[in-house]
Protein backbone atom coordinates (compact mmCIF):
# COMPACT_ATOMS: atom_id res chain seq x y z
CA UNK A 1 0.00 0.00 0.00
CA UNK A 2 0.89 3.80 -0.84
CA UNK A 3 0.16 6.13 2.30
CA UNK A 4 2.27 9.05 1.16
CA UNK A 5 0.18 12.11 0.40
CA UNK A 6 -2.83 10.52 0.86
CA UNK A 7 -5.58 11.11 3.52
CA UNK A 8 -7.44 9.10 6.56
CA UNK A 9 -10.00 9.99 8.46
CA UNK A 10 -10.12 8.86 12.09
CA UNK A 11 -13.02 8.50 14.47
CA UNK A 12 -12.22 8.80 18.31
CA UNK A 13 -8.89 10.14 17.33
CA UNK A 14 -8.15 12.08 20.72
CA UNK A 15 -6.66 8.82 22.44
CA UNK A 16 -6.15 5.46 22.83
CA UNK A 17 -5.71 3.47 19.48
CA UNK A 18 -7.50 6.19 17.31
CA UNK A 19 -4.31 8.81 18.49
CA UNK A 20 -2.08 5.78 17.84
CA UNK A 21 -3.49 5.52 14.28
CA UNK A 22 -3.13 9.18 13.42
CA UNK A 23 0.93 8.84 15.32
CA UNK A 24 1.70 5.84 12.69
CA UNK A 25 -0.04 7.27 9.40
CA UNK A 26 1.03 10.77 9.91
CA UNK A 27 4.87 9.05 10.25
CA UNK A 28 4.21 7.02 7.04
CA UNK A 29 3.28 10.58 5.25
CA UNK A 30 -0.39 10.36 5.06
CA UNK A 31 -2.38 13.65 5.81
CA UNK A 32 -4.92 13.35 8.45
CA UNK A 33 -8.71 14.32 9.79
CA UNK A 34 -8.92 13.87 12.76
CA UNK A 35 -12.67 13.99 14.41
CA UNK A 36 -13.59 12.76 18.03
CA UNK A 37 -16.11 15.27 20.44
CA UNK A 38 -13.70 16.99 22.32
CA UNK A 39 -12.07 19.57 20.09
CA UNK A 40 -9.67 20.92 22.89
CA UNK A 41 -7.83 17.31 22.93
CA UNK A 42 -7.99 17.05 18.41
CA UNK A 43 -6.09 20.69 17.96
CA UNK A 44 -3.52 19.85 20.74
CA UNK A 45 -2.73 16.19 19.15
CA UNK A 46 -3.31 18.09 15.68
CA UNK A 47 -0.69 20.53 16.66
CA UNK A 48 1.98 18.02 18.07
CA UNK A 49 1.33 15.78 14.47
CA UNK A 50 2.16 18.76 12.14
CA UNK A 51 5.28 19.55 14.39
CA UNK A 52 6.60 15.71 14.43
CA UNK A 53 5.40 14.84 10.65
CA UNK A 54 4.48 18.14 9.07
CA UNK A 55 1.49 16.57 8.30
CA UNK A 56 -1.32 17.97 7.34
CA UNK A 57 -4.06 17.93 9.73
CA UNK A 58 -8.02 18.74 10.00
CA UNK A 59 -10.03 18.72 13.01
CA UNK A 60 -13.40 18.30 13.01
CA UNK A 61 -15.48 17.66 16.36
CA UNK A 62 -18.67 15.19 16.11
CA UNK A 63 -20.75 13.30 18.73
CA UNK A 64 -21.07 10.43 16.47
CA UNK A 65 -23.73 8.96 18.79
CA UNK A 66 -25.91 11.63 17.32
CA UNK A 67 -28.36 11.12 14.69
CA UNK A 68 -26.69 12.40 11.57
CA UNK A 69 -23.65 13.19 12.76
CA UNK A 70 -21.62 10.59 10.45
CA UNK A 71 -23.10 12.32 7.29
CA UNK A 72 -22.57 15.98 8.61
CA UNK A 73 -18.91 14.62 8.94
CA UNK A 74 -18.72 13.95 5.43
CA UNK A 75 -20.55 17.48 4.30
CA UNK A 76 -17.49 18.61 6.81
CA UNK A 77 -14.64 16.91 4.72
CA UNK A 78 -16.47 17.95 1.38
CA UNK A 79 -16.68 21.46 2.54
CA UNK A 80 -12.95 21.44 2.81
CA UNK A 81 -12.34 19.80 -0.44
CA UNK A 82 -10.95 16.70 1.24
CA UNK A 83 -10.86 13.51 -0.49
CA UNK A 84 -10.43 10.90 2.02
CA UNK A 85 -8.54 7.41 1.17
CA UNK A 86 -8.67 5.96 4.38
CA UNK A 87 -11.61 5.62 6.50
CA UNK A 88 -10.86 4.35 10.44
CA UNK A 89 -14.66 3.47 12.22
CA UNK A 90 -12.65 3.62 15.88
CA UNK A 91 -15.06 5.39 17.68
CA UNK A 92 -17.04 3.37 20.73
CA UNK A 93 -17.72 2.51 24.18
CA UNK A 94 -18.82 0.24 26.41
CA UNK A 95 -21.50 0.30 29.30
CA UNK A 96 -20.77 -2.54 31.75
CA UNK A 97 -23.40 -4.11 34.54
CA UNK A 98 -26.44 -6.05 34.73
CA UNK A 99 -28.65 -5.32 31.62
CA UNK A 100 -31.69 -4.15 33.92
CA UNK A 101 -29.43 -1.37 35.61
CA UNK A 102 -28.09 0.32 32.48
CA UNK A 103 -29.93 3.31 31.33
CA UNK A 104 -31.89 2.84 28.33
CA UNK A 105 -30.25 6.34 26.75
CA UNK A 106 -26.86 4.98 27.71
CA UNK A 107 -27.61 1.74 25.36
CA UNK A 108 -28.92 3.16 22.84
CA UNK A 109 -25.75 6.02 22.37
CA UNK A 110 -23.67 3.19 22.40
CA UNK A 111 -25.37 1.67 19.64
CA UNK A 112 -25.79 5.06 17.61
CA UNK A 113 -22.10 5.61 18.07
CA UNK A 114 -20.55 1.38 17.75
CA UNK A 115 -22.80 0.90 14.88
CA UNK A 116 -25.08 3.43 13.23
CA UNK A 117 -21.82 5.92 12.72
CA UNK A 118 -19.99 3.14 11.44
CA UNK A 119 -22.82 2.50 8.73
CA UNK A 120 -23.41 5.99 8.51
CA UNK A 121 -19.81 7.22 7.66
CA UNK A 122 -18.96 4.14 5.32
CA UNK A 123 -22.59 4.76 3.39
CA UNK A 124 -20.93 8.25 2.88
CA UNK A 125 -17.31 7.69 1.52
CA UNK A 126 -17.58 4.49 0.04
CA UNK A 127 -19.00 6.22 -3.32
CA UNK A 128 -16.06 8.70 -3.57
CA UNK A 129 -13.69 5.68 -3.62
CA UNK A 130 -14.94 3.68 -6.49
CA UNK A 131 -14.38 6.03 -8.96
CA UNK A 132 -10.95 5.81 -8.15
CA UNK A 133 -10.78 2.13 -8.07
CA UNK A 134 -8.41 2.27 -4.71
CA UNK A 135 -9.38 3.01 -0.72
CA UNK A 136 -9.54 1.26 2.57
CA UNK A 137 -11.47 0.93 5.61
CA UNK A 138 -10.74 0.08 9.04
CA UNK A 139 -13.73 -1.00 11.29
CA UNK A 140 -12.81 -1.33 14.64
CA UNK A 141 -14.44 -4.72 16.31
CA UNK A 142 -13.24 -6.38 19.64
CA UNK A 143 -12.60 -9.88 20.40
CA UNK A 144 -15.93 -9.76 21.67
CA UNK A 145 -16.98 -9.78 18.20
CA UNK A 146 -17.06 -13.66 18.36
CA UNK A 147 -18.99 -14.28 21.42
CA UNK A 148 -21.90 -12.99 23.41
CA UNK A 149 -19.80 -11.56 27.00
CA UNK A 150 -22.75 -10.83 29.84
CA UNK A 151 -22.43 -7.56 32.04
CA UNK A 152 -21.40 -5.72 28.29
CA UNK A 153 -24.20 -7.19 26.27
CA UNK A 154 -25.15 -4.74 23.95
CA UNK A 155 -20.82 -3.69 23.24
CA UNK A 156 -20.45 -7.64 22.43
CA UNK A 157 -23.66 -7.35 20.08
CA UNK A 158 -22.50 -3.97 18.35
CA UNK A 159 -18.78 -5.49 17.64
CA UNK A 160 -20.45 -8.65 16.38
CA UNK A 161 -22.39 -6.01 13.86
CA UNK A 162 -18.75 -4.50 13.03
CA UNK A 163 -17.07 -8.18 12.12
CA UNK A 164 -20.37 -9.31 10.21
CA UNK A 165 -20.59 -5.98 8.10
CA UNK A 166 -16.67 -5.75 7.58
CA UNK A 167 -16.57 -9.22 6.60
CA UNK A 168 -19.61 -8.74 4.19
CA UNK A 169 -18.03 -5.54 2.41
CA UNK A 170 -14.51 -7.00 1.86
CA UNK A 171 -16.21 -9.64 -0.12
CA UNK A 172 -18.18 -6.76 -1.86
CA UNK A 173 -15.26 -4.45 -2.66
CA UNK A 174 -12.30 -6.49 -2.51
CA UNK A 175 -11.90 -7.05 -6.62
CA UNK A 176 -13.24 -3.09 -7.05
CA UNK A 177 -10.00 -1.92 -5.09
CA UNK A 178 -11.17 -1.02 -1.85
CA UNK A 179 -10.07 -2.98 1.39
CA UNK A 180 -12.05 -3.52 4.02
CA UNK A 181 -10.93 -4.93 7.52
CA UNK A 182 -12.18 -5.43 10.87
CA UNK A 183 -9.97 -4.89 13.51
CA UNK A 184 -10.40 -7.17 16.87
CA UNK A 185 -8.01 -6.08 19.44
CA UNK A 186 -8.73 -7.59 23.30
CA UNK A 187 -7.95 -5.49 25.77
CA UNK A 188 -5.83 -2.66 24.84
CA UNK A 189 -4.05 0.26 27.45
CA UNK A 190 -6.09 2.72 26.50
CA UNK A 191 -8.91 4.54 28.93
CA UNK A 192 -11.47 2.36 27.18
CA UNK A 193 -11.80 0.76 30.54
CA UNK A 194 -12.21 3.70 32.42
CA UNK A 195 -14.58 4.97 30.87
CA UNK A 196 -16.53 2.21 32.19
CA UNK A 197 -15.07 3.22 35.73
CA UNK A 198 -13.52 -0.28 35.58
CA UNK A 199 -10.08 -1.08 36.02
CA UNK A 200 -9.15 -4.59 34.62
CA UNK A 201 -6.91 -6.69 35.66
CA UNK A 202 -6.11 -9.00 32.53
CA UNK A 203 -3.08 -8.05 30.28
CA UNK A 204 -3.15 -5.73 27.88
CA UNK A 205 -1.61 -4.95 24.42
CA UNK A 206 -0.45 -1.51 23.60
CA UNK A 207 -2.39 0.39 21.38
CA UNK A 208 0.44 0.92 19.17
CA UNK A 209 1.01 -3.39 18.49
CA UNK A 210 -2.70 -3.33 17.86
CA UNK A 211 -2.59 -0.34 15.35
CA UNK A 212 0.61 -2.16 13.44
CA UNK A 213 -1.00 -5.63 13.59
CA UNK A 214 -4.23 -4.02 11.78
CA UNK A 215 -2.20 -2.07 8.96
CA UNK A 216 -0.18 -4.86 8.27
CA UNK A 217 -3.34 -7.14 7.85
CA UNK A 218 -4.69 -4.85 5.52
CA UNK A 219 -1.91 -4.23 3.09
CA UNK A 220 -1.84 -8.19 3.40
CA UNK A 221 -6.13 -7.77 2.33
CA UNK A 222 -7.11 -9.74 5.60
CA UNK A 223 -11.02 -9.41 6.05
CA UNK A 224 -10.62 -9.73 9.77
CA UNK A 225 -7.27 -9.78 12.29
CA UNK A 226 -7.32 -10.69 16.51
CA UNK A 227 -4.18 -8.81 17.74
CA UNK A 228 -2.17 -11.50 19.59
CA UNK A 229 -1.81 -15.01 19.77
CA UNK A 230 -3.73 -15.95 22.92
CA UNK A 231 -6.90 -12.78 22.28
CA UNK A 232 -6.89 -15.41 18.83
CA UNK A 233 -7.05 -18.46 20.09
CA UNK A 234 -9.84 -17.75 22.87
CA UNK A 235 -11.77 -15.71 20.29
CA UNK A 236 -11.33 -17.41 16.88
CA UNK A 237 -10.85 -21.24 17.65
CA UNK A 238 -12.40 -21.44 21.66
CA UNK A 239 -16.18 -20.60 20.12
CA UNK A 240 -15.57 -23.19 17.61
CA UNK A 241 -14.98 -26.11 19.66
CA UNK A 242 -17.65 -24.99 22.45
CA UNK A 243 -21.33 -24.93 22.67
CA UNK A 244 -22.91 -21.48 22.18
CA UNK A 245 -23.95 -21.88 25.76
CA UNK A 246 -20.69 -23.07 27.47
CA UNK A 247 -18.84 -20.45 25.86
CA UNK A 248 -21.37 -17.65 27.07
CA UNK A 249 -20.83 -19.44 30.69
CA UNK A 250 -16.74 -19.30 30.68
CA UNK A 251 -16.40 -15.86 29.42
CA UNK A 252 -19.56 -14.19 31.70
CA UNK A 253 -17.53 -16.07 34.64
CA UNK A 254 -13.89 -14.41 33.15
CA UNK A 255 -15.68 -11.07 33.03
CA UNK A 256 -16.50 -11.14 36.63
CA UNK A 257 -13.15 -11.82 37.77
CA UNK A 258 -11.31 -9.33 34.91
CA UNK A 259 -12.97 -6.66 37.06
CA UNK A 260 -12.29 -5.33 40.27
């Protein structure tokens, strides 16, 4: 793949693996727009990218758990007469508990935001790609893309959504010259956990292995890559040798203890 003087687009770009995206494309030449909700956090990472890179960087600040918002985006980037090459669905969150205890508004953000946005901005770009026969999109999954996990039901069901669709679209696009791969990284060190106000206890990969491992599966046209050997084996192979069931038991009872 050619990154040089072309441009990506990055949802939830103001930390974790979204900042360690725009760090490892803006190094590899590619100009950037960044968009996540708080601008304050985009124009101080924009600043330090052009100053390390000279990279050319756009901010533009979204709630993409807000109806529209992905499209808007897109009107954004048009506005600006930005053609973008590289399209990076990281945006999400998780809610964590007992399914009766989470707000309904909570839920239903998360899904706007882990799935709707990622329909939403792909719907948009996808046609300014084709005619140029070349592009690439990064949906950001989970290893809970491959099994139900209780206490985060509706994140497990959204990043099963992300897989499905990714998978569906590389198959679509792959001989039209677009590339299309979902990304499945287990726990990463990023604040995704905080957010939660959770503090796990499992290992975690940096955000910066996860980022390489899913740029290196895309030049390689992967439909799908699991970051790390053992995040594979318990979410690729485990649910294929299991009973729906068993496997919903043994990772609802590893949740429970992941937490403290």
């Amino acid at each position: 793949m050619q990154y040089a003087g072309k441009t990506a687009l990055i949802t939830g770009a103001s930390s974790g693996i979204g900042e360690s995206f725009a760090h490892e494309l803006a190094s590899r030449k590619m100009d950037l727009v960044l968009v996540a909700r708080s601008e304050e956090k985009l124009q101080a990472l924009a600043t330090q990218l052009r100053d390390c890179y000279s990279s050319s960087v756009e901010v533009i600040t979204a709630d993409l758990s807000h109806e529209g918002e992905g499209f808007r985006v897109y009107d954004e980037a048009k506005a600006r007469q930005l053609h973008i090459d590289m399209l990076i669905n990281n945006a999400g969150f998780s809610t964590h508990g007992a399914f009766e205890s989470i707000l309904p508004d909570q839920d239903h953000h998360q899904v706007m935001l882990n799935v709707v946005s990622v329909v939403d901005l792909t719907h948009a770009f996808i046609p300014d790609m084709l005619p140029k026969g070349e592009g690439s999109i990064i949906n950001v999954g989970s290893t809970t893309s491959f099994y139900p996990l209780p206490r985060q039901a509706v994140y497990a069901a959204t990043k099963s959504f992300v897989l499905s669709f990714s998978e569906a679209l590389w198959f679509e696009y792959r001989k039209r010259g677009i590339k299309v791969l979902a990304l499945c990284p287990g726990a990463t060190d990023t604040s995704f956990f905080d957010a939660m106000g959770r503090d796990v206890v499992a290992g975690k990969h940096s955000p910066q292995r996860v980022v390489l491992d899913g740029l290196h599966a895309l030049e390689h046209d992967q439909h799908y890559v699991i970051p790390g050997f053992k995040n594979s084996f318990e979410s690729n192979i485990l649910p294929r040798l299991l009973p729906r069931a068993a496997m919903a038991n043994l990772v609802g009872s590893v949740s429970q203890r992941a937490f403290k």
